[in-house]
Protein backbone atom coordinates (compact mmCIF):
# COMPACT_ATOMS: atom_id res chain seq x y z
CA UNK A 1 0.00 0.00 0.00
CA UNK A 2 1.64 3.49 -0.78
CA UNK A 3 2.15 5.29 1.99
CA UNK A 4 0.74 9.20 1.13
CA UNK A 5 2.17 12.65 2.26
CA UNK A 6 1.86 13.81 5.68
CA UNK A 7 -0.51 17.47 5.71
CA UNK A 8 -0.40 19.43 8.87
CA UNK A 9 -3.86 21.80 8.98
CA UNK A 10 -3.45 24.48 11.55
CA UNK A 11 -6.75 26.32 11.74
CA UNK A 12 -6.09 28.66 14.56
CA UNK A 13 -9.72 28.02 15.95
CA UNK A 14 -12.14 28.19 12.87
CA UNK A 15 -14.30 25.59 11.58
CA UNK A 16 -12.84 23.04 8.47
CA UNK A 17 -16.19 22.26 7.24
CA UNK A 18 -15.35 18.66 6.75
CA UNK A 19 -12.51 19.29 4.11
CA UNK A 20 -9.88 17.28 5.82
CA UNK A 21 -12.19 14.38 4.82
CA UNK A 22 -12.41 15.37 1.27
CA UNK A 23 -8.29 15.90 0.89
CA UNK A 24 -7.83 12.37 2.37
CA UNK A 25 -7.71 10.73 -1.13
CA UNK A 26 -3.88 12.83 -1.37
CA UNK A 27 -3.12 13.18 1.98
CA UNK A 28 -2.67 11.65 5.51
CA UNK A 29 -4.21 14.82 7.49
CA UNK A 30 -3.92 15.70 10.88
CA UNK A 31 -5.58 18.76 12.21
CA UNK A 32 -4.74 21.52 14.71
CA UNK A 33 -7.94 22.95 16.10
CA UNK A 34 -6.48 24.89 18.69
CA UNK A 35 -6.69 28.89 18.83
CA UNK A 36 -3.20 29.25 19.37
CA UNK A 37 -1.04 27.21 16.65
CA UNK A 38 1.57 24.22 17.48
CA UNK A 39 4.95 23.41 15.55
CA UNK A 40 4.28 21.04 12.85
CA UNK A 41 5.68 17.49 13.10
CA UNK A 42 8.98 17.01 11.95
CA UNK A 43 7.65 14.09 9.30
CA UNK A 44 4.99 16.45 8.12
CA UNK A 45 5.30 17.17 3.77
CA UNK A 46 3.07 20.25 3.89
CA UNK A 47 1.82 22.89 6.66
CA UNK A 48 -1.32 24.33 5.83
CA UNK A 49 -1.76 27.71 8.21
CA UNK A 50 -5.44 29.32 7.94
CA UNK A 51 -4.43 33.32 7.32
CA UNK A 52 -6.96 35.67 9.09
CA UNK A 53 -6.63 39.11 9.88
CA UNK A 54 -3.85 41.47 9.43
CA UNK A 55 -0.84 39.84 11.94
CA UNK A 56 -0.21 36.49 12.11
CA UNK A 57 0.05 35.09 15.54
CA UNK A 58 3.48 36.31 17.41
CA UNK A 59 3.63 32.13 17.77
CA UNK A 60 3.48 31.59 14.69
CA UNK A 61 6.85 34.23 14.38
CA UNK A 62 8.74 32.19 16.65
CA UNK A 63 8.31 29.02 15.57
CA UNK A 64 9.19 30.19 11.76
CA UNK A 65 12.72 30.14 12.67
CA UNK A 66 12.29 26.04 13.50
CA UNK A 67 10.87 24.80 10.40
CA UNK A 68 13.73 24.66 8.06
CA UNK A 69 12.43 24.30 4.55
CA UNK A 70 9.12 22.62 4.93
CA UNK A 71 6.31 23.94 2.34
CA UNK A 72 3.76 25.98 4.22
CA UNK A 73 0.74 26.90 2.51
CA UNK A 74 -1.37 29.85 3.65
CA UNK A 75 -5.34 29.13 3.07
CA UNK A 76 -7.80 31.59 3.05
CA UNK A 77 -11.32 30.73 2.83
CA UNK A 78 -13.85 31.27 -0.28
CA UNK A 79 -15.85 34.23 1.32
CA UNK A 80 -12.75 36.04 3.17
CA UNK A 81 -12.55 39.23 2.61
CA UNK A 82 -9.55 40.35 0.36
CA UNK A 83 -6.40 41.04 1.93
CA UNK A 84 -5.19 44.59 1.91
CA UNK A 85 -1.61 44.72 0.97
CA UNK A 86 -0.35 45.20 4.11
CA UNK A 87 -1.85 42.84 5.93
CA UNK A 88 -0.70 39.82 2.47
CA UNK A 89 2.96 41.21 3.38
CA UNK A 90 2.71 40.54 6.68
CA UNK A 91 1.55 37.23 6.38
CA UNK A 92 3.87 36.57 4.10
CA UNK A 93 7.29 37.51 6.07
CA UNK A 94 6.93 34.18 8.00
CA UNK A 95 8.90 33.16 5.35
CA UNK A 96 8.91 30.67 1.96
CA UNK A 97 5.78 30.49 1.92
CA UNK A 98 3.08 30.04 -0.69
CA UNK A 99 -0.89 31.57 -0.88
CA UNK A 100 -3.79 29.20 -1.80
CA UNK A 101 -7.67 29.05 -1.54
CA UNK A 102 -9.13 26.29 0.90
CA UNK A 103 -11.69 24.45 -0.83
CA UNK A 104 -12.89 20.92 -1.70
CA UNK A 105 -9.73 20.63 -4.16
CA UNK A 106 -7.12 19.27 -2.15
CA UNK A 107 -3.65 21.14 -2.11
CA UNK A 108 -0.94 19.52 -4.68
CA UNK A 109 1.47 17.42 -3.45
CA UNK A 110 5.03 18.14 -4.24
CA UNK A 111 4.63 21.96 -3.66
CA UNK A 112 8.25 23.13 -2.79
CA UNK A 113 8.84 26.79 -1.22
CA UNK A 114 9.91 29.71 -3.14
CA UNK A 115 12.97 31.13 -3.08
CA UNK A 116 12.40 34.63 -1.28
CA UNK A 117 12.96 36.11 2.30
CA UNK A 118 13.34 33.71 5.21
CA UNK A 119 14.29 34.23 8.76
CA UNK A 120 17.60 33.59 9.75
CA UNK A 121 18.01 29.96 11.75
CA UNK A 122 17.85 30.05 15.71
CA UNK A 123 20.62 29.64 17.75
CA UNK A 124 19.99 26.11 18.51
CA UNK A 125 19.31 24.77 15.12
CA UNK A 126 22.92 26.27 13.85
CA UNK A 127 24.29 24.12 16.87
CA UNK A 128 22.59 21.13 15.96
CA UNK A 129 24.03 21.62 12.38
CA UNK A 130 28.16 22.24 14.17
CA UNK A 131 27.63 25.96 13.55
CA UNK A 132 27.18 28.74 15.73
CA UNK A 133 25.06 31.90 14.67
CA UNK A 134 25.89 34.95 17.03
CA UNK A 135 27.94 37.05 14.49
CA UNK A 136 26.67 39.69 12.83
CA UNK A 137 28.89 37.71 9.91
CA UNK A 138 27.68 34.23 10.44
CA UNK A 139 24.13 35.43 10.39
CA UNK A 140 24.59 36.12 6.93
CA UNK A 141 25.69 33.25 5.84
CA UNK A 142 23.19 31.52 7.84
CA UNK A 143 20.40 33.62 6.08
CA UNK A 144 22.27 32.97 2.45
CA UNK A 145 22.41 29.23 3.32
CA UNK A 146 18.48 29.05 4.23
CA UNK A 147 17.36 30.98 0.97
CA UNK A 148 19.35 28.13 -0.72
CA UNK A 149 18.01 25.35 0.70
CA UNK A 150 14.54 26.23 -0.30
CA UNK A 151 15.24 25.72 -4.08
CA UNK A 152 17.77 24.09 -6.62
CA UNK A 153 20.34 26.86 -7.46
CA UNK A 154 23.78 26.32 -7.53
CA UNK A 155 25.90 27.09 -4.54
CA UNK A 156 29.47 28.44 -4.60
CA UNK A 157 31.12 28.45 -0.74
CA UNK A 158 34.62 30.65 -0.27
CA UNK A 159 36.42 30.94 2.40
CA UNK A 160 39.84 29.85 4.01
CA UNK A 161 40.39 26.18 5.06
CA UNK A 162 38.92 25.07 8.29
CA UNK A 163 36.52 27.66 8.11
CA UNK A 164 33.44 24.57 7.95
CA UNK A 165 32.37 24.88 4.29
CA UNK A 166 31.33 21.34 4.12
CA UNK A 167 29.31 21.49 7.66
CA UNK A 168 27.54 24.60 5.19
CA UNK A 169 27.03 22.30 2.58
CA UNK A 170 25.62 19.95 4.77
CA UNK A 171 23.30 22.18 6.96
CA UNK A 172 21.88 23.66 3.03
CA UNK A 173 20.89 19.88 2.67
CA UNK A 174 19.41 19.09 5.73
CA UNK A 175 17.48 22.51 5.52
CA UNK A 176 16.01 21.19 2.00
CA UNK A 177 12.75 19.38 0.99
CA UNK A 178 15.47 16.59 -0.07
CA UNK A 179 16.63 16.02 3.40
CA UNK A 180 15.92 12.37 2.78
CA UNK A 181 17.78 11.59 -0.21
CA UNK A 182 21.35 11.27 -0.57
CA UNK A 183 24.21 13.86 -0.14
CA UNK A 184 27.17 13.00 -1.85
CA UNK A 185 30.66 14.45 -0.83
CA UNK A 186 33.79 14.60 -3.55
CA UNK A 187 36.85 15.93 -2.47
CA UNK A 188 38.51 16.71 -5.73
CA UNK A 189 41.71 17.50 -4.77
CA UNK A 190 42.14 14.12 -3.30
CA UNK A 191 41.46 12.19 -6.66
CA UNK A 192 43.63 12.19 -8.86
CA UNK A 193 43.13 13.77 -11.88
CA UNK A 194 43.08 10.75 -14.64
CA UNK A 195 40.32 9.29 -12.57
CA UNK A 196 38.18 12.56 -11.50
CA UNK A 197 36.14 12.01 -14.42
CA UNK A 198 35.25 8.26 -14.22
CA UNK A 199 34.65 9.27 -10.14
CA UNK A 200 32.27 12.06 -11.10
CA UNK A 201 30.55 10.91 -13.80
CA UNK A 202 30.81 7.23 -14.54
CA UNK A 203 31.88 4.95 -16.82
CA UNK A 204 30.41 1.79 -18.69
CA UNK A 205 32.09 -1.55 -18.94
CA UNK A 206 35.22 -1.61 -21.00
CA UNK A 207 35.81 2.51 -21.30
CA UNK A 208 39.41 1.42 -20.16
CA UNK A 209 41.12 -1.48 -19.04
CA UNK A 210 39.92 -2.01 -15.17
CA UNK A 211 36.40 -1.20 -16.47
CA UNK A 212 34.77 -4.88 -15.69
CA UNK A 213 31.54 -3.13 -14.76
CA UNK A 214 29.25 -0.41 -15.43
CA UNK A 215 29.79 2.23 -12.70
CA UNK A 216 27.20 5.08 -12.05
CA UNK A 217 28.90 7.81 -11.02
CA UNK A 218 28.91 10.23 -8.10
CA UNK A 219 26.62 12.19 -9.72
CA UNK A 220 23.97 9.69 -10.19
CA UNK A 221 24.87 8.77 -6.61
CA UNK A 222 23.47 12.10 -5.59
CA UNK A 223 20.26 11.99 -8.08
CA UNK A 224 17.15 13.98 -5.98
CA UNK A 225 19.51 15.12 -3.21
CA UNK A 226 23.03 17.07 -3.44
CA UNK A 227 26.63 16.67 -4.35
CA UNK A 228 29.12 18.65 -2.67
CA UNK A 229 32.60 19.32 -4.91
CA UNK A 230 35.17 20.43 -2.62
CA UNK A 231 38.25 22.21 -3.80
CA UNK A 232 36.66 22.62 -7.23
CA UNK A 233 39.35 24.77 -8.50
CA UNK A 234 41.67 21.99 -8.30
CA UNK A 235 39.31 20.03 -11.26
CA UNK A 236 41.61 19.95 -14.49
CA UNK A 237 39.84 21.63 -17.38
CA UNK A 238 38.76 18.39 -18.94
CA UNK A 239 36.70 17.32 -16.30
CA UNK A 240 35.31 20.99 -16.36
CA UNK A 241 33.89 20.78 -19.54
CA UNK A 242 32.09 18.06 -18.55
CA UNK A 243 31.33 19.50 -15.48
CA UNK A 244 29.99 22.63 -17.55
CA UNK A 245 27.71 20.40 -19.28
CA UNK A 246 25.88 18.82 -15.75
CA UNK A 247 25.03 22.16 -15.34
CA UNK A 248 23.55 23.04 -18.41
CA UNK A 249 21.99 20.20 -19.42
CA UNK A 250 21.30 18.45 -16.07
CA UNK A 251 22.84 14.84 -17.50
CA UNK A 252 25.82 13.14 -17.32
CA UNK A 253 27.43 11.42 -20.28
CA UNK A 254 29.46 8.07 -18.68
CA UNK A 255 33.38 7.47 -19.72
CA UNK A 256 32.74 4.68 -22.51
CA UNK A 257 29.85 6.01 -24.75
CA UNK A 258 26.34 4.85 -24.44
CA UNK A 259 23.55 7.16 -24.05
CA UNK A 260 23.18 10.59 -21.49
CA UNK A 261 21.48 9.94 -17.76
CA UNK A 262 19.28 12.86 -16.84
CA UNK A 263 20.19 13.79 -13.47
CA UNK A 264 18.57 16.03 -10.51
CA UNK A 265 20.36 16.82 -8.05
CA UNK A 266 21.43 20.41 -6.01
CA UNK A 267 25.35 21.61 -6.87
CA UNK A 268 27.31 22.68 -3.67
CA UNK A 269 30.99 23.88 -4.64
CA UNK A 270 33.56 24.78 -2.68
CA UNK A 271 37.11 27.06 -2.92
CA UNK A 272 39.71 27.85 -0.43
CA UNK A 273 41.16 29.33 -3.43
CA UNK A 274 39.96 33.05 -5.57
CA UNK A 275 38.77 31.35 -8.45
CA UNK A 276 38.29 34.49 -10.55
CA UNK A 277 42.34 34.41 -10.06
CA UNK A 278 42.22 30.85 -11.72
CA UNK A 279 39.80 32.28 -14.34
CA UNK A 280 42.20 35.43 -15.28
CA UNK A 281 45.54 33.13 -15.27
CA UNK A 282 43.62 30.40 -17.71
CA UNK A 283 43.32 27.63 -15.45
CA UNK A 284 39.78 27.35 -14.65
CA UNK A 285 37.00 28.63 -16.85
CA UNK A 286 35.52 31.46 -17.59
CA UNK A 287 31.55 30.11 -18.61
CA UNK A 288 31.87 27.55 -15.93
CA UNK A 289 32.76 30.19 -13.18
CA UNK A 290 29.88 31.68 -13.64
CA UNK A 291 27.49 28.76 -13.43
CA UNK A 292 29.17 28.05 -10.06
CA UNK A 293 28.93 31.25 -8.55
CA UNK A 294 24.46 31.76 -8.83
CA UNK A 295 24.97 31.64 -4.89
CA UNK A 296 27.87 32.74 -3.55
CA UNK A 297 28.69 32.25 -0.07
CA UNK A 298 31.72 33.69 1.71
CA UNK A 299 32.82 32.71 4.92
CA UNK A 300 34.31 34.15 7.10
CA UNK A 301 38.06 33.54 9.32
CA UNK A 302 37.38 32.79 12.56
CA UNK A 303 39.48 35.82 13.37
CA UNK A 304 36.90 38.23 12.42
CA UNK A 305 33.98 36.34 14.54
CA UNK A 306 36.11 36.10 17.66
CA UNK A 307 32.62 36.57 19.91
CA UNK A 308 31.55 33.13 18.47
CA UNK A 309 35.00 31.14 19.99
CA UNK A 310 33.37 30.34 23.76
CA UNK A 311 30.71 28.98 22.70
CA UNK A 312 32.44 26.58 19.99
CA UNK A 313 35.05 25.98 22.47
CA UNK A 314 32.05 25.05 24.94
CA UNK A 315 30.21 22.97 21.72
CA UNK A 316 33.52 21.20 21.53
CA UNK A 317 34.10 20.44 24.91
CA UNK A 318 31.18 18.76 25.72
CA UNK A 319 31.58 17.01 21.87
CA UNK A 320 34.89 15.41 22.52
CA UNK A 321 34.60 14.47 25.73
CA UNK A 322 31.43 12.41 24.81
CA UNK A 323 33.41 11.05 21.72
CA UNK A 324 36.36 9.85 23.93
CA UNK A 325 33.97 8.45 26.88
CA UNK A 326 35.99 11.05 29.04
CA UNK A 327 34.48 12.81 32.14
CA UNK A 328 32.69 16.33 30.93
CA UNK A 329 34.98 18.89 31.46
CA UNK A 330 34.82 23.12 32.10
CA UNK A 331 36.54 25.63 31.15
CA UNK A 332 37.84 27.71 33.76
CA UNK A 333 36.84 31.92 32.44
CA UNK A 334 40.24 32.59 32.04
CA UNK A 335 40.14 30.83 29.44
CA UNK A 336 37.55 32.12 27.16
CA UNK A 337 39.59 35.92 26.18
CA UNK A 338 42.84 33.85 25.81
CA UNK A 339 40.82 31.85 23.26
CA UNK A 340 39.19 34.66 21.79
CA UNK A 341 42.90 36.86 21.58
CA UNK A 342 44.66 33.96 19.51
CA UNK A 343 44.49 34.18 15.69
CA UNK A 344 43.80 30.90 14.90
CA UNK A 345 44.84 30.41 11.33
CA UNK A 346 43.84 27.00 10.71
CA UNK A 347 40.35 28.86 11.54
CA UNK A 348 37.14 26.44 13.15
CA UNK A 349 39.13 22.61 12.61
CA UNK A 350 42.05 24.54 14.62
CA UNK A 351 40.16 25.17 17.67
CA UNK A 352 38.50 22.16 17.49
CA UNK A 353 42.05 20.18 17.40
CA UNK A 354 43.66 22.33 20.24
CA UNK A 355 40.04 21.72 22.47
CA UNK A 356 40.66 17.77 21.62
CA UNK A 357 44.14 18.26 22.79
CA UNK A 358 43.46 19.84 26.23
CA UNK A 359 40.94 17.18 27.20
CA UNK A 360 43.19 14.36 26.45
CA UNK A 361 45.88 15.57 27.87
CA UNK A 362 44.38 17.10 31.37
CA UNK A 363 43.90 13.63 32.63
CA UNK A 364 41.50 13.63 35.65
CA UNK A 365 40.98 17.29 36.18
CA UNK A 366 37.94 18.65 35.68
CA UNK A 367 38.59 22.38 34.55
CA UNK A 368 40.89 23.33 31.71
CA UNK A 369 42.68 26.43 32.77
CA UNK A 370 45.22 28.32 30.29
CA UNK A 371 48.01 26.23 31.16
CA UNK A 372 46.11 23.69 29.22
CA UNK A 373 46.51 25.91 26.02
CA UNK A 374 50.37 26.56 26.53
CA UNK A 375 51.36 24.44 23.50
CA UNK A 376 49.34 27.12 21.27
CA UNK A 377 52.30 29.83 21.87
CA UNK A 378 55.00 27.01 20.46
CA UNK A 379 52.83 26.44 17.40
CA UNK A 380 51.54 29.99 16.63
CA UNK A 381 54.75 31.98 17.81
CA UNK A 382 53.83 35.27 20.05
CA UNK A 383 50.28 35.32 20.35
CA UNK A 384 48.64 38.90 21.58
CA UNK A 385 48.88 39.35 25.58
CA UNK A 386 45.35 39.76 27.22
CA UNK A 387 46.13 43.34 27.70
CA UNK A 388 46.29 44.01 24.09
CA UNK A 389 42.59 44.71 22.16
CA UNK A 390 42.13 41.90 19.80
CA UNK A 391 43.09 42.68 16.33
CA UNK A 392 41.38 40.79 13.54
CA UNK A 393 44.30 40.90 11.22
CA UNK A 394 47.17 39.94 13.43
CA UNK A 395 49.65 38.39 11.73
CA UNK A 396 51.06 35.17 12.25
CA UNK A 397 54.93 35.53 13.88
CA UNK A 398 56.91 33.97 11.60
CA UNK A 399 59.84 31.38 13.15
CA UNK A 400 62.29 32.97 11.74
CA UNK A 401 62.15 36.12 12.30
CA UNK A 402 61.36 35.33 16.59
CA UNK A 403 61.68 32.50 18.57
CA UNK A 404 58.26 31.06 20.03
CA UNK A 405 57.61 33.40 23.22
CA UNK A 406 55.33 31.90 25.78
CA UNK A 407 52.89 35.24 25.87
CA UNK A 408 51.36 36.82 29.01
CA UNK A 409 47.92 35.43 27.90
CA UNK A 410 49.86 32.45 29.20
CA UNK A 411 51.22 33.39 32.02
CA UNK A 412 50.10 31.39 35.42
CA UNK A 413 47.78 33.36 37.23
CA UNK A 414 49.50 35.28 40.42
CA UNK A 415 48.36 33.75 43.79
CA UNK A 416 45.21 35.74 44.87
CA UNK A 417 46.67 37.81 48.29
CA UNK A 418 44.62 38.06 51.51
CA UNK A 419 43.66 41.77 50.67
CA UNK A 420 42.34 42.27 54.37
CA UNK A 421 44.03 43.68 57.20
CA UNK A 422 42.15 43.69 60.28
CA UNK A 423 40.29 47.09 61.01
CA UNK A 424 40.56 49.03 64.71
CA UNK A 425 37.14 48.31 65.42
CA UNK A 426 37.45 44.49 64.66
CA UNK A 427 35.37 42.46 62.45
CA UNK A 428 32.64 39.80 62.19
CA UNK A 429 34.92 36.57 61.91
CA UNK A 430 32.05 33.71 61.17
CA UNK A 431 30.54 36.71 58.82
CA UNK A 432 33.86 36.58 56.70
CA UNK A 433 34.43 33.53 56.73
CA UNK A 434 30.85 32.36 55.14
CA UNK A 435 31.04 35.34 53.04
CA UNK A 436 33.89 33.86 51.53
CA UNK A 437 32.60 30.05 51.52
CA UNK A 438 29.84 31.80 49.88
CA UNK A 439 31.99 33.49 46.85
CA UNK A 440 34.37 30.70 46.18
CA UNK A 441 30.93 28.14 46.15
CA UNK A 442 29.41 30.31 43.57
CA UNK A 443 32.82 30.21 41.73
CA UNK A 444 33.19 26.69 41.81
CA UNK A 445 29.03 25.91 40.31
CA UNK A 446 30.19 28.98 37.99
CA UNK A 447 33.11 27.34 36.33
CA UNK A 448 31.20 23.70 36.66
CA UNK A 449 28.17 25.28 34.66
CA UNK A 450 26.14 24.30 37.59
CA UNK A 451 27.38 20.68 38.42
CA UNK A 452 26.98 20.38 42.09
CA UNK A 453 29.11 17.09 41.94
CA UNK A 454 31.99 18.88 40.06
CA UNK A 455 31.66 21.84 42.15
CA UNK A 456 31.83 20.15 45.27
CA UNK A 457 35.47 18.17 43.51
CA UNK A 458 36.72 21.71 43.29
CA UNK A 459 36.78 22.60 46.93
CA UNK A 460 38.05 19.15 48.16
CA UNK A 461 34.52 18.67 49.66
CA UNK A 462 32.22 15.92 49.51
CA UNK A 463 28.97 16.45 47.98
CA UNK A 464 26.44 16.00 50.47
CA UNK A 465 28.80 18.47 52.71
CA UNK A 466 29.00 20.87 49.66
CA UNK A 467 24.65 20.63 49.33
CA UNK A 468 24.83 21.12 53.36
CA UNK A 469 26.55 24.71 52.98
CA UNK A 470 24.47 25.35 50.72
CA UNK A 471 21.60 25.05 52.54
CA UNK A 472 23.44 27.09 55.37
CA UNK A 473 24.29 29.85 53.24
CA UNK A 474 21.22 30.09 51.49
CA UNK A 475 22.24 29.55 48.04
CA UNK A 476 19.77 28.67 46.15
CA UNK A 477 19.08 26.39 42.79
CA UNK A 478 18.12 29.87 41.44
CA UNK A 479 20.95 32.07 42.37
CA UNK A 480 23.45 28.96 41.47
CA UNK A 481 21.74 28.66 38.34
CA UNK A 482 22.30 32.38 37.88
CA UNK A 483 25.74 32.53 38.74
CA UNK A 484 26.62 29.96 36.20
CA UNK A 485 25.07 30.94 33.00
């Protein structure tokens, strides 16, 4: 039995006069009667929304941000009064979104959203995807990526290595209606270039000597979903003509002869290179640049989006250690501007490596503090002291023109002095002294993001004696909670 599409009617309270019945010969419908609207299912194929009024529901703004690149349709009924344009424009920022008449016709199945305006992805989704959002920078490309998803057009991704162009590629698939079929990666500068084409684009059985078999081709691999071509300026200009040809004529002509395979599929490129440079010196060309580059996408070092390095360096943390069964770890706050001052020229994949690093190599210790990070000032020579504001084009020290300097950003932290000498009039000694206990427990559930276990580790107490002072000193879940966001 054929399984049909999955159509999500929220009617924000009015009546459906029965039509979810008559639409049941296309669709498997499931109905939202409530006043206020819910997220759609994530297995739904269409969201019909009933538009009335002039604002849609402030709910209905939030969620927008969670629904990727699922078609929504918005229904009016027969007798509605016409929309004035105001109201149609309002309506229609929720996003990709499409207008249609409810009636006794059901809606079409395989409606896909328009490419148009779409609200930038939440903080959490970019997570989910290894991607984090805050920058004013990142947002763009966040935005770009989203606009992408919702159609076919060919994607062109820049940027420096490391900077997570494939994790973009990636996130522009799972944002598509093609989530479900295939994405295909090819690194092209790891094949060499008398087999690129035969990878790519096939080959029937005897095109060359080790040909005992017909062999489809990446391409074909990738039919209804994406293919991602990584260091595409690398592809000799044979295997861009052929290349040129996918793109005009959506098939693929296999090594060997025999007849074209119509293909479908979205192109994601990527360059760590200027390929206008390659166009002007005659190695790549010209028509095919131009193809490539219907959505360009730069992004950007992770230099210039400094503000976005503690909370990668937390994403990472908490990654790794679950990868190598390790304890979860914390970063201790000194931490975070030493991170944030380095120029990290092997960009996203650098941090990443130098977070692995410090976990492995901290052994049982349940805070990372800058010591931790020391071997960063022998690989990236004099790194910027904390003192200094960070400068988003500070250059790398070469090795031979200084010596590796461990950098004040390194230095140990001085031992904290008393600071209190005892006034004439004396002093509350039991009030001090749980002031204190006080400060250094809110430190402790600070650096431990909460973790009354780890905190109590910290302070070389057990934990029921560490939940006992808390009681004492009144600190509660809420103020802990507080002091460790």
């Amino acid at each position: 039995m054929t399984q049909l599409p999955r159509l999500h009617w929220s009617t924000l309270g009015d009546d459906t006069g029965g039509l979810e019945h008559r639409w049941a010969a296309l669709w498997n419908v499931s109905v939202d009667r409530g006043t206020a609207p819910a997220l759609a299912p994530k297995d739904v194929d269409l969201w019909v929304i009933s538009a009335k009024g002039a604002w849609p529901p402030p709910e209905l703004n939030r969620m927008m941000a969670e629904v990727a690149a699922l078609p929504i349709l918005l229904g009016l009924k027969p007798d509605a009064a016409p929309m004035d344009p105001k109201a149609l424009s309002e309506w229609g920022s929720l996003g990709s979104v499409r207008w249609g008449v409810l009636g006794p016709e059901p809606p079409m199945p395989g409606l896909r959203p328009r490419s148009g305006t779409t609200t930038q992805l939440t903080v959490s989704q970019a997570l989910a995807f290894g991607l984090v959002g805050t920058s004013v920078a990142m947002q763009d490309v966040l935005a770009r990526a989203r606009s992408a998803a919702a159609t076919r057009a060919t994607v062109l991704l820049l940027g420096e290595s490391g900077t997570g162009k494939e994790v973009i590629a990636r996130a522009i698939h799972r944002m598509s209606a093609d989530v479900a079929e295939p994405f295909v990666a090819v690194h092209c500068g790891a094949i060499p270039e008398n087999l690129l084409e035969s990878e790519l684009f096939g080959y029937n059985k005897g095109a060359f000597t080790d040909a005992r078999k017909d062999t489809p081709g990446k391409f074909r691999e990738a039919h209804g979903g994406t293919i991602f071509l990584d260091e595409v300026g690398t592809m000799p200009l044979g295997a861009q003509v052929r290349l040129l040809r996918v793109l005009q004529e959506r098939e693929v002509q296999p090594l060997g002869g025999g007849a074209p395979v119509k293909v479908d599929v979205r192109v994601v490129t990527a360059s760590n290179v200027d390929l206008w440079k390659k166009v002007q010196d005659g190695s790549f060309r010209e028509d095919l640049f131009y193809r490539l580059e219907v959505v360009p996408i730069t992004l950007p070092p992770l230099r210039a989006r400094r503000e976005e390095v503690p909370f990668l360096a937390q994403h990472f943390l908490n990654r790794k250690a679950r990868e190598h069964g390790l304890y979860p770890k914390a970063l201790h706050p000194s931490v975070d501007p030493l991170l944030m001052a380095m120029p990290w020229p092997g960009n996203v994949r650098q941090l990443e490596n130098a977070i692995e690093r410090a976990i492995v190599l901290s052994g049982t210790r349940p805070v990372l503090t800058r010591e931790d990070f020391a071997f960063l000032a022998e690989r990236m020579g004099e790194a910027p002291a904390l003192n200094q504001a960070p400068d988003s084009t500070h250059p790398i020290a070469s090795k031979a023109e200084s010596a590796p300097v461990l950098p004040d950003a390194f230095a140990p932290l001085p031992p904290a002095a008393f600071g209190m000498d005892l006034p004439a009039e004396g002093l509350d000694l039991n009030q001090v002294v749980s002031d204190m206990e006080k400060t250094l427990m809110l430190q402790s559930l600070a650096i431990t993001r909460g973790n009354k276990k780890r905190a109590a580790d910290l302070l070389g107490l057990k934990r029921t004696t560490f939940l006992e002072k808390m009681k004492r000193l009144d600190l509660e879940d809420s103020e802990a909670a507080e002091a460790a966001e």
